[in-house]
Protein backbone atom coordinates (compact mmCIF):
# COMPACT_ATOMS: atom_id res chain seq x y z
CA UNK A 1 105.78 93.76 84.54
CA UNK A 2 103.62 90.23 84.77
CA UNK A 3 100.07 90.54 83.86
CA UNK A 4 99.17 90.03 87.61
CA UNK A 5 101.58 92.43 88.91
CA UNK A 6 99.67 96.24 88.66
CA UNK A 7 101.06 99.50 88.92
CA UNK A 8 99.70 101.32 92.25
CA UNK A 9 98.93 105.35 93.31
CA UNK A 10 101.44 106.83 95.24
CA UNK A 11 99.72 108.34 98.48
CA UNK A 12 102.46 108.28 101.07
CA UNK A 13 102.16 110.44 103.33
CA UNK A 14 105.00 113.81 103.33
CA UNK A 15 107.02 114.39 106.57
CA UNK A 16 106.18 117.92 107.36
CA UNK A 17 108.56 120.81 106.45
CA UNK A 18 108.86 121.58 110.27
CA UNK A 19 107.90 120.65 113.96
CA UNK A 20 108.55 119.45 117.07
CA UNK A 21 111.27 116.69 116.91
CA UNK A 22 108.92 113.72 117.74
CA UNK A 23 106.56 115.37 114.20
CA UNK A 24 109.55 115.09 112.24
CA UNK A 25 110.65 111.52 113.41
CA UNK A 26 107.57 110.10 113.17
CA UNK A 27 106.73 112.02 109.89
CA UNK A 28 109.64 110.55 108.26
CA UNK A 29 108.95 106.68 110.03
CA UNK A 30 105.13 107.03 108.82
CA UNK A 31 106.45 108.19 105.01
CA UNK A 32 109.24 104.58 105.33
CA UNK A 33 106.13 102.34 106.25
CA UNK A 34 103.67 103.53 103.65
CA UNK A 35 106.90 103.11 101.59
CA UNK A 36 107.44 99.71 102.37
CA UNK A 37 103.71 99.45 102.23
CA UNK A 38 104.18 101.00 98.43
CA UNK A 39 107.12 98.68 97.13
CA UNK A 40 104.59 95.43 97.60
CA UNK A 41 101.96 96.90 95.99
CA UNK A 42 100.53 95.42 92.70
CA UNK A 43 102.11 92.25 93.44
CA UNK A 44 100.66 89.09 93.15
CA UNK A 45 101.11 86.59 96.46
CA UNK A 46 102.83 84.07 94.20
CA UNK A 47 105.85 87.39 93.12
CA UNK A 48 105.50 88.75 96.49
CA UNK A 49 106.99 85.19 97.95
CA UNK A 50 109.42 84.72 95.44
CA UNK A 51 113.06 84.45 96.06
CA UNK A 52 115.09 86.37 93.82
CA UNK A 53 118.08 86.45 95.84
CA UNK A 54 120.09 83.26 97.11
CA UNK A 55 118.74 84.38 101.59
CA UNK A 56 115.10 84.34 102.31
CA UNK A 57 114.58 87.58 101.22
CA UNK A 58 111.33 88.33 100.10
CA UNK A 59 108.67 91.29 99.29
CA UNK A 60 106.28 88.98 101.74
CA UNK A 61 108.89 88.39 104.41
CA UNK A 62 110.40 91.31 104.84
CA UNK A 63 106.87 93.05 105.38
CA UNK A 64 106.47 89.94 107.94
CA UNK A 65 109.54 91.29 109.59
CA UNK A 66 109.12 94.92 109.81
CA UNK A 67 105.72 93.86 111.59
CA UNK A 68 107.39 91.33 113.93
CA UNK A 69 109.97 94.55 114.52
CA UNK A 70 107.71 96.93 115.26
CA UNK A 71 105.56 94.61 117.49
CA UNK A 72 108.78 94.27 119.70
CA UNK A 73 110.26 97.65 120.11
CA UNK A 74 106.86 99.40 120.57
CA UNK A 75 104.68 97.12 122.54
CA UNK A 76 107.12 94.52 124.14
CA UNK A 77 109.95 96.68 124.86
CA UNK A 78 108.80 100.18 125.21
CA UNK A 79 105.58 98.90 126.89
CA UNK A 80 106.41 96.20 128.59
CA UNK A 81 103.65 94.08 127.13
CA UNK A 82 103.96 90.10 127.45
CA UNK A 83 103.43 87.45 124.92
CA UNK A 84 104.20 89.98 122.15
CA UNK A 85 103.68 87.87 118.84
CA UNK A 86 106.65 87.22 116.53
CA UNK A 87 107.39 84.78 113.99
CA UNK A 88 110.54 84.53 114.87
CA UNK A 89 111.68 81.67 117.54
CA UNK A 90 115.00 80.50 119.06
CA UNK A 91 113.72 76.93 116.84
CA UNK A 92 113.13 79.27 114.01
CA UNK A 93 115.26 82.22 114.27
CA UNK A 94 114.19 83.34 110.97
CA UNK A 95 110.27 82.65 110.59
CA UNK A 96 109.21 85.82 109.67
CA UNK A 97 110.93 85.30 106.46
CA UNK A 98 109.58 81.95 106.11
CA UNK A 99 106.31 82.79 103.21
CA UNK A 100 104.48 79.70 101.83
CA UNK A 101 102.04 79.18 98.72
CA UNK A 102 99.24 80.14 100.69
CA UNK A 103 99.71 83.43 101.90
CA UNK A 104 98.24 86.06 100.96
CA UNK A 105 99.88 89.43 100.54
CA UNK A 106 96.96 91.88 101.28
CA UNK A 107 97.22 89.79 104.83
CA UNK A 108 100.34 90.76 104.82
CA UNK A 109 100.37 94.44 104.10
CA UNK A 110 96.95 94.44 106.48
CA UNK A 111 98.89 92.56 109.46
CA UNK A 112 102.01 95.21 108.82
CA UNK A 113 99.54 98.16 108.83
CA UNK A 114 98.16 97.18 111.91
CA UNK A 115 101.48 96.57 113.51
CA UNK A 116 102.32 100.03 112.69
CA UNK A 117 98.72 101.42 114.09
CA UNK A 118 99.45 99.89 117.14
CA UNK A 119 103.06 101.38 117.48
CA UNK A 120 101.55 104.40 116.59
CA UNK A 121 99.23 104.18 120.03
CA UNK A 122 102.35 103.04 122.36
CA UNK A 123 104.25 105.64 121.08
CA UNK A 124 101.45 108.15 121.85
CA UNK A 125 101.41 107.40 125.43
CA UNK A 126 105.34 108.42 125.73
CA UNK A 127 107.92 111.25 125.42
CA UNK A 128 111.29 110.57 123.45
CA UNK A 129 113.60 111.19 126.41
CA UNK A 130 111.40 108.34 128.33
CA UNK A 131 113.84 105.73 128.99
CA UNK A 132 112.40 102.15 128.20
CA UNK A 133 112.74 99.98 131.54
CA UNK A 134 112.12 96.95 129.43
CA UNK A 135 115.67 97.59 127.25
CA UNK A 136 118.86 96.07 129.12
CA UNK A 137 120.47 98.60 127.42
CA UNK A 138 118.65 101.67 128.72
CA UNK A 139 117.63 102.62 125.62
CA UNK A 140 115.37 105.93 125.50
CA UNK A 141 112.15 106.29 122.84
CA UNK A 142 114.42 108.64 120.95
CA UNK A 143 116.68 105.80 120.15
CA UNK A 144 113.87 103.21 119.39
CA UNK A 145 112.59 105.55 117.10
CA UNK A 146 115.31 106.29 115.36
CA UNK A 147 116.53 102.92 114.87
CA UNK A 148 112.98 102.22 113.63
CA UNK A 149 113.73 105.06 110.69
CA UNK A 150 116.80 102.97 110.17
CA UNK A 151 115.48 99.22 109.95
CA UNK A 152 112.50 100.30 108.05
CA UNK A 153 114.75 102.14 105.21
CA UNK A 154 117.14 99.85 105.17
CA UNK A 155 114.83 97.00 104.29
CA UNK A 156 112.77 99.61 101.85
CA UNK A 157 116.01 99.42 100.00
CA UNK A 158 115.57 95.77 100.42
CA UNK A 159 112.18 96.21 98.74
CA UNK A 160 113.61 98.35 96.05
CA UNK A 161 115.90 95.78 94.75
CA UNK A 162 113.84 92.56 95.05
CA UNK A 163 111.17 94.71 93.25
CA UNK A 164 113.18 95.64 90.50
CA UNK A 165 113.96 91.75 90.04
CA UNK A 166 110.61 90.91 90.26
CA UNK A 167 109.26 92.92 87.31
CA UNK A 168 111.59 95.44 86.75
CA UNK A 169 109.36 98.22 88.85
CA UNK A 170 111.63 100.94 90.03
CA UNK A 171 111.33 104.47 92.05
CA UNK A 172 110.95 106.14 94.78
C-alpha cells in the first residue's frame, strides 16, 4: 500500500434476509454501489486515475461510468427526462473513462453517490412490471434493475482487480 493510499471501514449496507422482490433487488444494487463506492476508497486522485491495464480502465473512470449509467437508465430512460448528463458523446464515445491530473476522487465518489440518490428517487415513483416508454426495446423496471445489479458487479470486479494492481488491496 502507498503512503497516500489508506485503508477504509467497511459500512456497506446488507441486502435484507427477505422481502418483497423490489427490497431484495434494490438491497443487493444499494450493497454493489457502496461496493464500488468501497473499492476507491483510500485512494489518492493521482492511483485512482492510473492505468494499470493497457484500455482506459480506471478506479476514477469506471466510478465516472457507473454514474453516467445510472443517470441514463433511471432518469433518461425510465423517466423520460431530457438533457440527461453523460460524459460520454458520439465525438467521445468513451469520456467517462477519460480522468485527468486534476480530478479529484472524493468528486468522484460524491458525483457517483448522487447519481445513485437520484436513481434511488425515480425508482421510487415506479413499480417493476412498469414498462419504460422511453426503451425501444420495451424494457420493464424489472429488467433495468436487474441489468443495473449486473453492470455495477461486473465493473466492481473491475474495481477489484485494478485495486489489487494499484496497491495490492484485496477483499470483498
Amino acid at each position: 500500500m502507498t503512503q497516500e493510499n489508506q485503508p477504509v471501514t467497511d459500512t456497506r449496507p446488507e441486502p435484507p434476509d427477505a422481502g418483497t422482490e423490489q427490497e431484495i433487488l434494490t438491497g443487493f444494487l444499494d450493497f454493489l454501489r457502496a461496493t464500488a463506492v468501497y473499492k476507491a476508497e483510500g485512494l489518492s486522485d493521482a492511483d485512482a486515475a492510473r492505468r494499470v491495464l493497457p484500455s482506459l480502465t480506471t478506479v476514477s473512470g469506471l466510478l465516472r461510468h457507473l454514474a453516467d449509467v445510472e443517470r441514463s437508465w433511471f432518469r433518461e430512460r425510465i423517466d423520460g427526462q431530457a438533457d440527461v448528463p453523460t460524459r460520454w458523446s458520439d465525438e467521445e464515445p468513451d469520456g467517462e473513462f477519460l480522468v485527468g491530473p486534476d480530478d479529484s476522487l472524493a468528486e468522484i465518489i460524491k458525483d457517483y453517490e448522487d447519481a445513485c440518490a437520484e436513481s434511488r428517487e425515480v425508482l421510487s415513483r415506479y413499480g417493476l412490471d412498469d414498462v419504460i416508454p422511453h426503451s425501444p426495446s420495451g424494457h420493464n423496471v424489472r429488467w433495468v434493475v436487474t441489468h443495473m445489479i449486473e453492470e455495477t458487479g461486473r465493473h466492481c470486479g473491475h474495481l477489484d482487480i485494478v485495486r489489487e494492481l494499484l496497491d495490492g488491496t484485496t477483499g470483498e
